[in-house]
N, C-alpha and C. Protein backbone atom coordinates (compact mmCIF):
# COMPACT_ATOMS: atom_id res chain seq x y z
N UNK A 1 0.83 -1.20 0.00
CA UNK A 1 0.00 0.00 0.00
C UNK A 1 0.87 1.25 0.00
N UNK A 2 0.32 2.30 -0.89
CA UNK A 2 1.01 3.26 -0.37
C UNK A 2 0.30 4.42 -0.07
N UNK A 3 0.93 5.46 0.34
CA UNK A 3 0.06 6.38 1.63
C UNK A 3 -0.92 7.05 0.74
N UNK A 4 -2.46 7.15 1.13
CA UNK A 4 -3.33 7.47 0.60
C UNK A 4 -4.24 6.48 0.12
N UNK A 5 -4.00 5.13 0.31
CA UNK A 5 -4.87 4.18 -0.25
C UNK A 5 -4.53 3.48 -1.43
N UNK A 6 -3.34 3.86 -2.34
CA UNK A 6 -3.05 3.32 -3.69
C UNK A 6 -2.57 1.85 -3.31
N UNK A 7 -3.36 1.16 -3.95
CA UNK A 7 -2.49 -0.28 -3.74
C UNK A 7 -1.62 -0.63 -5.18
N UNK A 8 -0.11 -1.18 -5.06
CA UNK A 8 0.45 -1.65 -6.01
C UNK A 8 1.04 -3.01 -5.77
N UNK A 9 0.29 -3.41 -6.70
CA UNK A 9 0.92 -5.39 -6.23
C UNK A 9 1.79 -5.76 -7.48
N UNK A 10 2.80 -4.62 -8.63
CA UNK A 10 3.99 -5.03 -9.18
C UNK A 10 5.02 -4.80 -8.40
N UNK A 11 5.81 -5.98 -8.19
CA UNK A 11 7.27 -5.43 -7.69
C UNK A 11 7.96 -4.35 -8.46
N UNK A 12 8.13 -4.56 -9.82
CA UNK A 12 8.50 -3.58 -10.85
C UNK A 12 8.67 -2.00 -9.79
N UNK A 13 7.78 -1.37 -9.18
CA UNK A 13 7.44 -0.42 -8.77
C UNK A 13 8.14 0.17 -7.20
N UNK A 14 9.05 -1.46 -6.52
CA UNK A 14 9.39 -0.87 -5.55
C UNK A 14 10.96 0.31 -5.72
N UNK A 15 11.18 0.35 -6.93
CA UNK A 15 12.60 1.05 -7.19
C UNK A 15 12.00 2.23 -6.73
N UNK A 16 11.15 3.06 -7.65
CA UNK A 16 10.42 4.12 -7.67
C UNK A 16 10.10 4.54 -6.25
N UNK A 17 9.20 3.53 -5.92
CA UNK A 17 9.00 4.38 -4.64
C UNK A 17 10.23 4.38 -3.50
N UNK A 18 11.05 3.37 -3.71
CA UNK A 18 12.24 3.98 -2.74
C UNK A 18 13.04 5.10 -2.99
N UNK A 19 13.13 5.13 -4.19
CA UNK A 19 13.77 6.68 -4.58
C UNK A 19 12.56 7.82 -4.25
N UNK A 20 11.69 7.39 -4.41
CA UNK A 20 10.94 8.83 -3.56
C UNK A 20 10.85 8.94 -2.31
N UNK A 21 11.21 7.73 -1.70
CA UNK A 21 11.42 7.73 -0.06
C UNK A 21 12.46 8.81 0.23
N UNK A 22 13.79 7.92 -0.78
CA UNK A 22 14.81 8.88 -0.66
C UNK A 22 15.33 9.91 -1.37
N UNK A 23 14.50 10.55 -2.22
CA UNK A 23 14.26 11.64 -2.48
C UNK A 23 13.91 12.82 -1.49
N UNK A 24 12.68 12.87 -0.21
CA UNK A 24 12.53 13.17 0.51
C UNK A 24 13.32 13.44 1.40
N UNK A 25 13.43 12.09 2.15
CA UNK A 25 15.16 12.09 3.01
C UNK A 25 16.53 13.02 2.66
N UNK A 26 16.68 12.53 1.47
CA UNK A 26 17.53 13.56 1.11
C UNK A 26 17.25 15.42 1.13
N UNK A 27 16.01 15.34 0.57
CA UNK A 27 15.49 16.82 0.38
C UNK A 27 15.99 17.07 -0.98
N UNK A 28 16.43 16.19 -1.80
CA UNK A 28 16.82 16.67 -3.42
C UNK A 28 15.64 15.65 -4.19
N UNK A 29 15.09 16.51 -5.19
CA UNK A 29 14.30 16.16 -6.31
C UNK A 29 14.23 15.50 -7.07
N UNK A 30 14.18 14.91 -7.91
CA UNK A 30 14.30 13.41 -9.06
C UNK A 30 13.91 14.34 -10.31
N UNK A 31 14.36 14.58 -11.09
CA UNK A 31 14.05 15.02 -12.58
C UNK A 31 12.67 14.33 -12.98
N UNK A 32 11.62 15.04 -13.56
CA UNK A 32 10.40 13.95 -13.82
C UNK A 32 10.34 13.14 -15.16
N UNK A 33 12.03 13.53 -15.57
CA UNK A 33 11.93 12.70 -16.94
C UNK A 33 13.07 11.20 -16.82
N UNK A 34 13.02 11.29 -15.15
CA UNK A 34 13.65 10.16 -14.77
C UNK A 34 12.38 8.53 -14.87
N UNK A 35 12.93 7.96 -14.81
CA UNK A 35 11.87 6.27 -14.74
C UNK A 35 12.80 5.27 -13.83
N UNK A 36 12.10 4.62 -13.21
CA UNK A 36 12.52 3.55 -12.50
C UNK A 36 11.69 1.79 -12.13
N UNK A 37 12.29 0.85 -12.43
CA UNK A 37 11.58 0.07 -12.60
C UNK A 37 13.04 -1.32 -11.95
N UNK A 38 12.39 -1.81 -10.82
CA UNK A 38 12.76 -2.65 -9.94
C UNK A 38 12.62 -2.94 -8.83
N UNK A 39 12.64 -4.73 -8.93
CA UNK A 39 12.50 -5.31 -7.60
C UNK A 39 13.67 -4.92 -6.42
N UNK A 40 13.04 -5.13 -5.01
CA UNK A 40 14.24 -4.30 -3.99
C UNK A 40 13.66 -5.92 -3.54
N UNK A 41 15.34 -6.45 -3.28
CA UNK A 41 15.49 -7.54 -2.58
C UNK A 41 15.71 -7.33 -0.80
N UNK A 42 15.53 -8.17 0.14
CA UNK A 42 16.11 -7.81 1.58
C UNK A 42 16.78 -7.33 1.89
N UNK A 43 18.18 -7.62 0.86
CA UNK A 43 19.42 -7.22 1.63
C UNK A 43 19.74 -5.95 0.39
N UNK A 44 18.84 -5.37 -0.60
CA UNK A 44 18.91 -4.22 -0.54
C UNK A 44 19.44 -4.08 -2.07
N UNK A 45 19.39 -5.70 -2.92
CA UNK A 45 20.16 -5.92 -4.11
C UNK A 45 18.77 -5.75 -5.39
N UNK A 46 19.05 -4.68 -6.10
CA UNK A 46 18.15 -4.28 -7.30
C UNK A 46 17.66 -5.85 -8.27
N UNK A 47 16.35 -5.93 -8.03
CA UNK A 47 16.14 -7.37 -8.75
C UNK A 47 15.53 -7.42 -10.45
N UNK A 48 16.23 -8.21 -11.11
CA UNK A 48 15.18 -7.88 -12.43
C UNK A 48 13.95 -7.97 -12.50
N UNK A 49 13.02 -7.45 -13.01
CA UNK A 49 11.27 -7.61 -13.34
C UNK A 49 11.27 -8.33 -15.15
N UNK A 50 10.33 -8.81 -14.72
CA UNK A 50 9.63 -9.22 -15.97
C UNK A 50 9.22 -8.21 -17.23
N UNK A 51 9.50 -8.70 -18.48
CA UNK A 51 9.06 -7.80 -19.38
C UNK A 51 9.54 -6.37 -19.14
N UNK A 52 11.21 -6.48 -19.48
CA UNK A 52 11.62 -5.24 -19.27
C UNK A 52 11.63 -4.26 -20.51
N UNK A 53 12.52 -5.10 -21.37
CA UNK A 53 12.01 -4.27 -22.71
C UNK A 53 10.75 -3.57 -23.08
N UNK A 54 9.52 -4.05 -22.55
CA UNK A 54 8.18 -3.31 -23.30
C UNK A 54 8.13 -2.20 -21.98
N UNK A 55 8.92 -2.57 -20.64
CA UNK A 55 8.61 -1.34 -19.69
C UNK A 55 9.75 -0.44 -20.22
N UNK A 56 10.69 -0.54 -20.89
CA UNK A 56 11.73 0.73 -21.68
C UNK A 56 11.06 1.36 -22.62
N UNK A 57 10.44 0.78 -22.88
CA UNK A 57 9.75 0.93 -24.61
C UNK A 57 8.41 1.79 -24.40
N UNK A 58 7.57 1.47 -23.54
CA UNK A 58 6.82 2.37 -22.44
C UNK A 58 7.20 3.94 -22.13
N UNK A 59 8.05 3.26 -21.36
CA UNK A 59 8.66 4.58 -20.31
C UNK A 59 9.18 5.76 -21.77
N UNK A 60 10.24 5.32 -22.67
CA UNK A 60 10.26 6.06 -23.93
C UNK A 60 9.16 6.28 -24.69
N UNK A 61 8.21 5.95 -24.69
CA UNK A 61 6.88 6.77 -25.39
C UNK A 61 6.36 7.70 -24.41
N UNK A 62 6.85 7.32 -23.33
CA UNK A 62 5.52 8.47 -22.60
C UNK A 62 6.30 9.60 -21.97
N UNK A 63 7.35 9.85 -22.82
CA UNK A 63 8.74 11.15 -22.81
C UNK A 63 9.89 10.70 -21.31
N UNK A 64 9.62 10.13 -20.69
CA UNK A 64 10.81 9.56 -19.71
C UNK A 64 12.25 9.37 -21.10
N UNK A 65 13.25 10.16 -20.47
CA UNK A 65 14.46 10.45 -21.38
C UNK A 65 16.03 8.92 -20.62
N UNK A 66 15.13 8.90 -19.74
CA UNK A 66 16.44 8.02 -18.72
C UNK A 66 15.73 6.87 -17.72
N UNK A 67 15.99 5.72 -17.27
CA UNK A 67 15.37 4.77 -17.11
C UNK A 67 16.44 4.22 -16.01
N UNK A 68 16.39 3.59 -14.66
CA UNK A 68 17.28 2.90 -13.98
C UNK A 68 16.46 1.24 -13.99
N UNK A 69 17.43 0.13 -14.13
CA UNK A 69 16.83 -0.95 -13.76
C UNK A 69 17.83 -1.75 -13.27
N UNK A 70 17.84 -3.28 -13.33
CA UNK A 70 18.55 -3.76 -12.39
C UNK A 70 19.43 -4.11 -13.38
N UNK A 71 20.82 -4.33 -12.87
CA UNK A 71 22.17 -4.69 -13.68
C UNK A 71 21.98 -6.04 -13.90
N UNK A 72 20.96 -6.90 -13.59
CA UNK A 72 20.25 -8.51 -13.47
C UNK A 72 19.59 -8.78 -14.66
N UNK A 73 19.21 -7.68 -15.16
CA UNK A 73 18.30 -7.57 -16.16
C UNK A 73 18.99 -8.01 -17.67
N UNK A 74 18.66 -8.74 -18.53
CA UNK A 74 19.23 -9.82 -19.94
C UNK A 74 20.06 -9.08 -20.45
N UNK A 75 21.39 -8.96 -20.83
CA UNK A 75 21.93 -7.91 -21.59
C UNK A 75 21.57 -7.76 -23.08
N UNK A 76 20.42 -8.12 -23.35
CA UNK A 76 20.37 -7.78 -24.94
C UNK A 76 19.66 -6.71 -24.86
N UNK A 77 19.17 -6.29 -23.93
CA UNK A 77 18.18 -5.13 -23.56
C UNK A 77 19.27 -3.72 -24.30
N UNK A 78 19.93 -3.87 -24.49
CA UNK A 78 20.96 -2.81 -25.21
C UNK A 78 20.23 -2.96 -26.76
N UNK A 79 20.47 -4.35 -27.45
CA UNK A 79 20.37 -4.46 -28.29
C UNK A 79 18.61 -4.43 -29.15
N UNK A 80 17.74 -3.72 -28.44
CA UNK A 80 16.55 -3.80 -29.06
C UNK A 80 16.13 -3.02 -30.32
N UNK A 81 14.86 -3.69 -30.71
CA UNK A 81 14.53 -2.95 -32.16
C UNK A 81 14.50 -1.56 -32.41
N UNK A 82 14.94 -1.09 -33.81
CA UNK A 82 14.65 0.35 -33.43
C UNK A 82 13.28 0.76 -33.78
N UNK A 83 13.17 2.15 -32.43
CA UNK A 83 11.83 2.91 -32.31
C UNK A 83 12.02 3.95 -31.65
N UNK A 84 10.71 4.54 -31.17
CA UNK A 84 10.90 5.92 -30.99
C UNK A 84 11.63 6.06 -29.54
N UNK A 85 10.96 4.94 -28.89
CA UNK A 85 11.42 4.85 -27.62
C UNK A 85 13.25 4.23 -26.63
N UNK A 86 13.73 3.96 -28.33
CA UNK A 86 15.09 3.79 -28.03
C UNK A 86 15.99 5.04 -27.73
N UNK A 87 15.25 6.09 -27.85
CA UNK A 87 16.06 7.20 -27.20
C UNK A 87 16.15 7.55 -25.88
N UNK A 88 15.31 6.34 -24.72
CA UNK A 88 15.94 6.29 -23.35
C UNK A 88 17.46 5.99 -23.02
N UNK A 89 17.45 6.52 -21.83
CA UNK A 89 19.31 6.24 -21.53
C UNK A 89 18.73 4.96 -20.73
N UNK A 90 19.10 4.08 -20.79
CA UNK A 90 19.01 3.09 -19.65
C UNK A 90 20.34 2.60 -18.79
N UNK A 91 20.34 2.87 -17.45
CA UNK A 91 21.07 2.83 -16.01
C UNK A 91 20.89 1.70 -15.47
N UNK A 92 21.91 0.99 -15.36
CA UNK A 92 21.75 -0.53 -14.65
C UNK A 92 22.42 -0.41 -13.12
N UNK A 93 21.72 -0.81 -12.27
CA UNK A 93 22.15 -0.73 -11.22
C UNK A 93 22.04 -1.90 -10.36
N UNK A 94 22.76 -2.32 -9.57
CA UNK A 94 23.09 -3.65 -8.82
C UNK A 94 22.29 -3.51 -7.23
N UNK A 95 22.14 -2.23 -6.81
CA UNK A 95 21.65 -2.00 -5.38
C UNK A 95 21.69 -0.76 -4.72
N UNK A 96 21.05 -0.81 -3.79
CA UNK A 96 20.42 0.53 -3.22
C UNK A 96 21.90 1.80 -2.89
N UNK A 97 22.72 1.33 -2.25
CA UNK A 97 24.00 2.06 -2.21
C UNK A 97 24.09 2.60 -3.95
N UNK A 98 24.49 1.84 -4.85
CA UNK A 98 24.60 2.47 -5.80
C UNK A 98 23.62 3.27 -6.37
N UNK A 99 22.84 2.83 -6.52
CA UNK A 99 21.47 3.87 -6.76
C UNK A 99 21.69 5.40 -6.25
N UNK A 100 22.08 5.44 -5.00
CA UNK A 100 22.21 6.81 -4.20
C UNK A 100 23.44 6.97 -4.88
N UNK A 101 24.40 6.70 -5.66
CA UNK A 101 25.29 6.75 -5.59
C UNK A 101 25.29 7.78 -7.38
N UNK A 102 24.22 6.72 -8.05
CA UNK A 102 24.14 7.77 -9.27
C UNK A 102 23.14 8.77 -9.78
N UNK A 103 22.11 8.49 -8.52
CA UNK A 103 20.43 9.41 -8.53
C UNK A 103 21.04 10.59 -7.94
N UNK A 104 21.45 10.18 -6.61
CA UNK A 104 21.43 11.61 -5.61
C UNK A 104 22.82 11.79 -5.57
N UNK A 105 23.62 12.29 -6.51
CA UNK A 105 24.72 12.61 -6.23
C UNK A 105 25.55 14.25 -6.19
């Protein structure tokens, strides 16, 4: 759940909202043409989600310029078809330390 009643039952979604956790915490802002899409494991290690390509491919149609996901995630994900939405940057990241390390820096 998150505050206000929204329920989200994709993992996909816990990246996001931890960076807005720590967005807050920090007191620094997230660009809104940032995207984020990943599982947060226990010990804090960025997990791949399902159907990542069509969530890049997504996130680049709906003007998101930059994308973080998990460094877990298939490496052909570089290599996809071309479209409009291949003009995301996509950011692979292994875990929450690093994350802070290239979001809030």
């Amino acid at each position: 759940n998150i505050a206000g009643g929204l329920k989200i039952s994709d993992p996909a979604c816990d990246l996001a909202i931890a960076c807005a956790i720590l967005s807050s915490n920090f007191d620094i802002s997230i660009s809104q043409k940032i995207c984020f899409s990943g599982e947060i494991g226990l010990s804090g290690e960025i997990r791949p989600v399902s159907q990542i390509e069509k969530r890049i491919d997504e996130a680049g149609k709906l003007g998101f310029e930059t994308i973080y996901i998990s460094s877990y995630n298939h490496p052909s994900i570089e290599k996809r078809s071309a479209s409009a939405a291949n003009k995301i940057a996509i950011h692979k990241v292994k875990d929450i330390p690093e994350l802070i390390r290239l979001v809030f820096k």
